[in-house]
Protein backbone atom coordinates (compact mmCIF):
# COMPACT_ATOMS: atom_id res chain seq x y z
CA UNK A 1 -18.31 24.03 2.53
CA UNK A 2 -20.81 24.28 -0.36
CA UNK A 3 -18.45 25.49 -2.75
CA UNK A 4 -16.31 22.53 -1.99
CA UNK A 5 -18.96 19.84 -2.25
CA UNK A 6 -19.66 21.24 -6.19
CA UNK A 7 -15.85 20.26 -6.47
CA UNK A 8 -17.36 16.56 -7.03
CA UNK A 9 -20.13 17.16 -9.05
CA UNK A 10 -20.94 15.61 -11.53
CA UNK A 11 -20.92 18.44 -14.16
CA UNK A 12 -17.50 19.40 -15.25
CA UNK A 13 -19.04 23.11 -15.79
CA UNK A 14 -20.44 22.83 -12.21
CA UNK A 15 -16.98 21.83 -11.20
CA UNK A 16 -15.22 24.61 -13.04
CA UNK A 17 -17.37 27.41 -11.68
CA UNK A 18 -16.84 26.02 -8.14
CA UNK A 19 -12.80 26.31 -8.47
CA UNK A 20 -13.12 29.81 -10.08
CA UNK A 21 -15.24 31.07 -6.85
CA UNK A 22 -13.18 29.37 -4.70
CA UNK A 23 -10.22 30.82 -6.18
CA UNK A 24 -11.19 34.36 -5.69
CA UNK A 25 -12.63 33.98 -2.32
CA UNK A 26 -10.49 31.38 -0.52
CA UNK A 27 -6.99 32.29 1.50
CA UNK A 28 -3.97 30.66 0.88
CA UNK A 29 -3.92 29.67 4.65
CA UNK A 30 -6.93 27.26 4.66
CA UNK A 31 -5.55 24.75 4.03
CA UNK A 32 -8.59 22.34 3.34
CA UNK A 33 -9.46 24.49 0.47
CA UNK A 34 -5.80 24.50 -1.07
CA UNK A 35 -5.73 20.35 -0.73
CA UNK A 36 -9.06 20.32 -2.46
CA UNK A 37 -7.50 22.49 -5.40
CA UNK A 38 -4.80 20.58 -5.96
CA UNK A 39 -6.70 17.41 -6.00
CA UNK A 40 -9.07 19.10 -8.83
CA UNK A 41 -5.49 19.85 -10.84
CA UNK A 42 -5.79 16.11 -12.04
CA UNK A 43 -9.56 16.50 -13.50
CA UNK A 44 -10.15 14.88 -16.09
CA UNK A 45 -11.68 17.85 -18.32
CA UNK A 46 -9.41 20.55 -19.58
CA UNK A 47 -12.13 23.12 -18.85
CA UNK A 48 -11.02 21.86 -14.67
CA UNK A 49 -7.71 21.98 -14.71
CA UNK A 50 -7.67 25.60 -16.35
CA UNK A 51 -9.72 26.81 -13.48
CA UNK A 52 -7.67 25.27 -10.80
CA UNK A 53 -4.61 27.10 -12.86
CA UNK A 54 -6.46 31.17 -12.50
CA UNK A 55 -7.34 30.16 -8.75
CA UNK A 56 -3.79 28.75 -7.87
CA UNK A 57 -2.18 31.88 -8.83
CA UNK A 58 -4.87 34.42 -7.46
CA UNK A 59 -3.85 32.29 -3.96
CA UNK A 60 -0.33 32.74 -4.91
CA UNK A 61 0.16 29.09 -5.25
CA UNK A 62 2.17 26.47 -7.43
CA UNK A 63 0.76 22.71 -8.50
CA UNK A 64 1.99 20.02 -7.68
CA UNK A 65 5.13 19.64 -10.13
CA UNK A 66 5.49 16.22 -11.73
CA UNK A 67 8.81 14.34 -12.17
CA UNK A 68 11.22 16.57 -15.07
CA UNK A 69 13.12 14.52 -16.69
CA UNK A 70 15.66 16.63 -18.98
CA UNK A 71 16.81 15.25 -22.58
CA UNK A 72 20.00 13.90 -23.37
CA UNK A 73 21.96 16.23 -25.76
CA UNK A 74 23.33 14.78 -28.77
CA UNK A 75 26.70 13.42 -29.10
CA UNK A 76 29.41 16.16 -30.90
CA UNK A 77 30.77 15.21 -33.88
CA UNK A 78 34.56 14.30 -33.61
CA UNK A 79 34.23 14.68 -29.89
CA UNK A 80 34.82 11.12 -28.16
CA UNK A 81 34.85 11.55 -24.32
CA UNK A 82 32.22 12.90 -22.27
CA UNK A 83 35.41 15.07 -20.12
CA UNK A 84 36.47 16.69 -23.27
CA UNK A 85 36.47 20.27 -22.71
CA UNK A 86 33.95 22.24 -24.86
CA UNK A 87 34.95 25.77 -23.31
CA UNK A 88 38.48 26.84 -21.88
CA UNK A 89 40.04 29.77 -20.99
CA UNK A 90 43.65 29.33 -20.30
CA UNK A 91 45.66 31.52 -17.05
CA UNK A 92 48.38 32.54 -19.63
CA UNK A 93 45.95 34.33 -22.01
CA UNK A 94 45.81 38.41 -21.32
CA UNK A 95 42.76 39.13 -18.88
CA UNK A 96 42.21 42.85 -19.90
CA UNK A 97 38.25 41.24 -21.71
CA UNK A 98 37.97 39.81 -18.34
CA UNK A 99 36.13 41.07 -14.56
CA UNK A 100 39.14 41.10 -12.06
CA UNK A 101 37.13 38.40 -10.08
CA UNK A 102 36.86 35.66 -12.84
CA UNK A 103 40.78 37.09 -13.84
CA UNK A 104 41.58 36.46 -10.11
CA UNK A 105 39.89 33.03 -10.18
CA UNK A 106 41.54 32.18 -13.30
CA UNK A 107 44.95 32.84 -11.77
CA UNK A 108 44.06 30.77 -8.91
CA UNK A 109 43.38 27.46 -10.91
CA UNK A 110 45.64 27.63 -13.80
CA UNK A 111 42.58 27.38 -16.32
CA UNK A 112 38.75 27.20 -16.37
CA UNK A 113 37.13 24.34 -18.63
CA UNK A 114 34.02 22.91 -18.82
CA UNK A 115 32.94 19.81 -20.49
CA UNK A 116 29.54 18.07 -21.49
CA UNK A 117 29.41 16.32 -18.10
CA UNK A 118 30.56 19.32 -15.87
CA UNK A 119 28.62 19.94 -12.42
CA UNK A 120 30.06 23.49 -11.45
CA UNK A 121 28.57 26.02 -9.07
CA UNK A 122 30.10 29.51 -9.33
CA UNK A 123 29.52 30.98 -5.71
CA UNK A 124 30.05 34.86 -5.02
CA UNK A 125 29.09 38.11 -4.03
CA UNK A 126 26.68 40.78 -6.02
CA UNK A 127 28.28 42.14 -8.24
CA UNK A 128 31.18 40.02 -8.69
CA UNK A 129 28.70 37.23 -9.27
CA UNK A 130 26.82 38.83 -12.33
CA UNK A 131 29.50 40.45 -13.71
CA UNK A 132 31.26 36.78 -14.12
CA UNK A 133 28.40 35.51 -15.49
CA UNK A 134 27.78 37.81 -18.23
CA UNK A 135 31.11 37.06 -18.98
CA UNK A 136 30.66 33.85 -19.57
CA UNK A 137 27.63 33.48 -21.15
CA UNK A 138 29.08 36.18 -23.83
CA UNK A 139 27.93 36.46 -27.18
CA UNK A 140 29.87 33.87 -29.74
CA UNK A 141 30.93 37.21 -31.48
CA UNK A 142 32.42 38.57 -28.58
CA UNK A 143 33.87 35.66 -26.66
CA UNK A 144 36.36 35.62 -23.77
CA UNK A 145 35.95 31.92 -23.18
CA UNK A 146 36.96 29.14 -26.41
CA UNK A 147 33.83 27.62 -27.16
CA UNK A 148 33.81 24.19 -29.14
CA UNK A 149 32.31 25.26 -32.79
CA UNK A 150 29.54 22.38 -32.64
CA UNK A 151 28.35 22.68 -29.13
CA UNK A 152 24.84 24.11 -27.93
CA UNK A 153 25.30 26.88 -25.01
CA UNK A 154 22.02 27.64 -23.44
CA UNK A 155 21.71 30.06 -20.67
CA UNK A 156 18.36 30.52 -18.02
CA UNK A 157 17.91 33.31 -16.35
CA UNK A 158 14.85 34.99 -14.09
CA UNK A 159 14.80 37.85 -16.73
CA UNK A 160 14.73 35.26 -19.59
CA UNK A 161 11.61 33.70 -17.50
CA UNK A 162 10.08 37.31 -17.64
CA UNK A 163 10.71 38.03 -21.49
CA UNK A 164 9.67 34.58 -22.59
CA UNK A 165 5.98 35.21 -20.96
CA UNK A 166 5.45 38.84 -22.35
CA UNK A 167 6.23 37.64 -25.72
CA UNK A 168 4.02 35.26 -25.74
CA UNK A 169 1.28 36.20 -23.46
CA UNK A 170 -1.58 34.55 -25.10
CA UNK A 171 0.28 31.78 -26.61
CA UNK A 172 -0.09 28.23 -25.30
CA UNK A 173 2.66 25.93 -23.71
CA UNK A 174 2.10 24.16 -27.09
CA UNK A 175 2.02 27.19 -29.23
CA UNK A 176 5.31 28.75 -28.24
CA UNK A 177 7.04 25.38 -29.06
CA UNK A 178 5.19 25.29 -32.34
CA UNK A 179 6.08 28.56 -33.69
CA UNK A 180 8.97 27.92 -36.30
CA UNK A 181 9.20 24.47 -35.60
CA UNK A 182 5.75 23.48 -37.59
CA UNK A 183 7.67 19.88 -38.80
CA UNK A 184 8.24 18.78 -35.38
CA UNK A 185 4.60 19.07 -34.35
CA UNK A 186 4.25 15.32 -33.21
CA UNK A 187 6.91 15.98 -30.85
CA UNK A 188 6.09 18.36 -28.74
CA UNK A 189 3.91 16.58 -26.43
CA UNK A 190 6.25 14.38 -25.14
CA UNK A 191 8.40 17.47 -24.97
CA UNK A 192 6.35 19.36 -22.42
CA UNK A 193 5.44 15.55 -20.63
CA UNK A 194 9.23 15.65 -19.67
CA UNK A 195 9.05 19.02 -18.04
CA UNK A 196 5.55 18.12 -16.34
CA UNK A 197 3.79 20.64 -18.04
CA UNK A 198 1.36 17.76 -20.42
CA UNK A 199 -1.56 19.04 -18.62
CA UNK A 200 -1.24 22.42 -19.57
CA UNK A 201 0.05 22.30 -23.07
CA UNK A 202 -3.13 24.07 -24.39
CA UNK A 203 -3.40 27.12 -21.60
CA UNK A 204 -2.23 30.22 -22.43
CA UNK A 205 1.10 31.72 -20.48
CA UNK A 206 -0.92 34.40 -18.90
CA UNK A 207 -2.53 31.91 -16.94
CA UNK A 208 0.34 30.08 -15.89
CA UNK A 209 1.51 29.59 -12.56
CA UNK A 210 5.51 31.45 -12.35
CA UNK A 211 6.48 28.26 -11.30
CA UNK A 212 5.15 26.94 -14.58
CA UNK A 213 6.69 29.86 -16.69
CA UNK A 214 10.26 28.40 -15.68
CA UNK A 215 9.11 25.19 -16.57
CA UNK A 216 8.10 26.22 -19.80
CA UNK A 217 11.25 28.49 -20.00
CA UNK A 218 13.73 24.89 -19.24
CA UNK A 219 11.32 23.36 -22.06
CA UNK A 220 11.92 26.19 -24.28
CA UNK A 221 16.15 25.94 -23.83
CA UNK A 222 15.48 22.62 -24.37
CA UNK A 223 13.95 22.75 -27.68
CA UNK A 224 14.12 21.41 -30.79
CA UNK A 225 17.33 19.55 -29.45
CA UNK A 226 19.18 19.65 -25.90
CA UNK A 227 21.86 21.97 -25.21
CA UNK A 228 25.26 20.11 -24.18
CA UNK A 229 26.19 23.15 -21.42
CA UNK A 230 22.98 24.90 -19.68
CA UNK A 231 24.06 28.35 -17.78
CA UNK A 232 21.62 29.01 -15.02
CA UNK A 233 21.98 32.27 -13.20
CA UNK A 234 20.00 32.33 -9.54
CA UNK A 235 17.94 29.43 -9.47
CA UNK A 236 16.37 30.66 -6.01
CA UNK A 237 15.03 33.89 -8.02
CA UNK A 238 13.44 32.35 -11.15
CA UNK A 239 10.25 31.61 -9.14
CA UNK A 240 9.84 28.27 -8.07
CA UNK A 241 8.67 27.21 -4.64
CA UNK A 242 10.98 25.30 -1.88
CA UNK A 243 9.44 21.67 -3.04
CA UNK A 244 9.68 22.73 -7.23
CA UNK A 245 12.49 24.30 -6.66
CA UNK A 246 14.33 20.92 -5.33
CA UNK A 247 12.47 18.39 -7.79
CA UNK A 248 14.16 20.55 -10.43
CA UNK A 249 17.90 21.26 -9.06
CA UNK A 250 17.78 17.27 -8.95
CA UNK A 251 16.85 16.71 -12.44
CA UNK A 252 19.63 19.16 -13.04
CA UNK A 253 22.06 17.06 -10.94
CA UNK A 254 20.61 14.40 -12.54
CA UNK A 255 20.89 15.70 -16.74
CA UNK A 256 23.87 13.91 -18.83
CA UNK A 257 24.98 17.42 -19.65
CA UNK A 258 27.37 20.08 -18.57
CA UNK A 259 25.94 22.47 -16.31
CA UNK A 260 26.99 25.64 -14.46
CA UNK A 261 24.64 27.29 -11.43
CA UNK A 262 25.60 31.05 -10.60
CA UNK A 263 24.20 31.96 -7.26
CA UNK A 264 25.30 33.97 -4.09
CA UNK A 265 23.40 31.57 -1.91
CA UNK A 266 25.07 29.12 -0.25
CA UNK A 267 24.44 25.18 -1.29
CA UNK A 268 25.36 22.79 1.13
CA UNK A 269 26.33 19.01 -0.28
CA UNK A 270 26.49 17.59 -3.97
CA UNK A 271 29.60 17.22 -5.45
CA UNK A 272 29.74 20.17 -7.32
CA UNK A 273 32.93 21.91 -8.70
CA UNK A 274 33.11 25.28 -7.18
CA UNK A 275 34.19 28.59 -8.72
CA UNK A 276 34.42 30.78 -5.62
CA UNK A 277 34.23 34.75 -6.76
CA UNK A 278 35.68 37.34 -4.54
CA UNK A 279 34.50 41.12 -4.39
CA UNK A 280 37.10 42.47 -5.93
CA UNK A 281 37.42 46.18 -5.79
């Protein structure tokens, strides 16, 4: 009770000190403590709101996530309609480069296509399901899909959440955007505003909550300019909570781009196009 009373003092040190002991003496089940936390995540002093950050995940918790709001990728030259297909593989080509479950899927719909406004959820069994996926997300070198020459491919992935945050440890949200892209300083706070991650632009990723590492990870795909097709592989195992977890599968849903989900959990509703894998042996 004392330590929560110093939450509104009027010292933002005093304040600070109070989350930090909080933090590492508080459980995650108490819940008065946890509400009182997540109100301080709004303070108005940075010195705050990177204190709430250490004691959040010492608690194992996530912030509140703000509305994500994903950019609009660019129009491709010489490419008029939104349902023109920026990667194809055709049922007639040889399948040898290909896992028999995709080959077997392939045979069952003719051809595979996806275009800058594609919704598709690729459904299946371990290992079917990765196997696919790595086949689709292959290197331009080595592809076994046609790719349009001009269009962005992006892929997300819970390892790609991992490697992000031990290159960049003790690198800011701001400074891992900044690296290489010096000229487009000015716009990289409006960059992390649209992934809700404004408030912690200056905190380094060691500090971060997971469920802001796959924020940051989105922003990263995301930047300098939008991908037109984003592959995301398990979206239940990148780390986000239930509540994160939905705010962001919506602004997914929501994104003017093509997108493709591989997961072996089932997802009721949405009007997804689905690429059902078999196990085959």
């Amino acid at each position: 009770t004392a330590l929560l009373s110093l939450l509104e003092d009027s010292h933002y040190e005093v304040r600070a000190r109070a989350v930090d002991a909080l933090g590492a003496v508080a459980k995650p089940s108490k819940q008065e403590v946890v509400e009182a936390l997540m109100a301080c995540a709004q303070d108005s002093q940075e010195r705050v709101r990177s204190a709430v950050q250490r004691s959040l995940a010492l608690l194992a918790l996530d912030p509140p996530v703000g509305q994500v709001v994903l950019p609009s990728p660019e129009p491709i030259e010489g490419l008029k309609s939104q349902k023109a297909a920026v990667l194809r593989r055709e049922s007639t080509e040889q399948k040898q480069d290909l896992p028999p479950s995709l080959a077997l899927l392939l045979n069952s719909k003719g051809f595979l296509c996806m275009s800058r406004s594609s919704k598709i959820l690729m459904e299946g069994p371990l290992p079917a399901l990765s196997v696919a996926f790595d086949a689709l997300v292959a290197a331009p070198e080595a592809p076994v899909f046609w790719r349009h020459p001009r269009a962005r491919f992006v892929t997300v992935t819970p390892s790609s959440v991992t490697q992000l945050c031990q290159d960049n440890a003790q690198r800011s949200c701001r400074e891992v955007l900044h690296f290489g892209y010096e000229y487009l300083a000015d716009d990289i706070s409006s960059h992390l505003s649209a992934f809700a991650l404004d408030r912690v632009a200056e905190v380094p990723l060691a500090e971060l909550t997971r469920c802001q590492k796959v924020l940051l990870t989105f922003a990263k795909a995301f930047w300098p300019r939008a991908p037109h097709v984003l592959f995301v592989y398990e979206p239940n195992a990148l780390g986000f909570e239930a509540s994160a977890l939905h705010a962001m599968l919506g602004a997914l849903c929501a994104w003017s781009g093509g997108l493709l989900l591989a997961t072996q959990q089932a997802m009721e509703g949405g009007t997804w196009e689905r690429w059902s894998l078999e196990d085959v042996a």
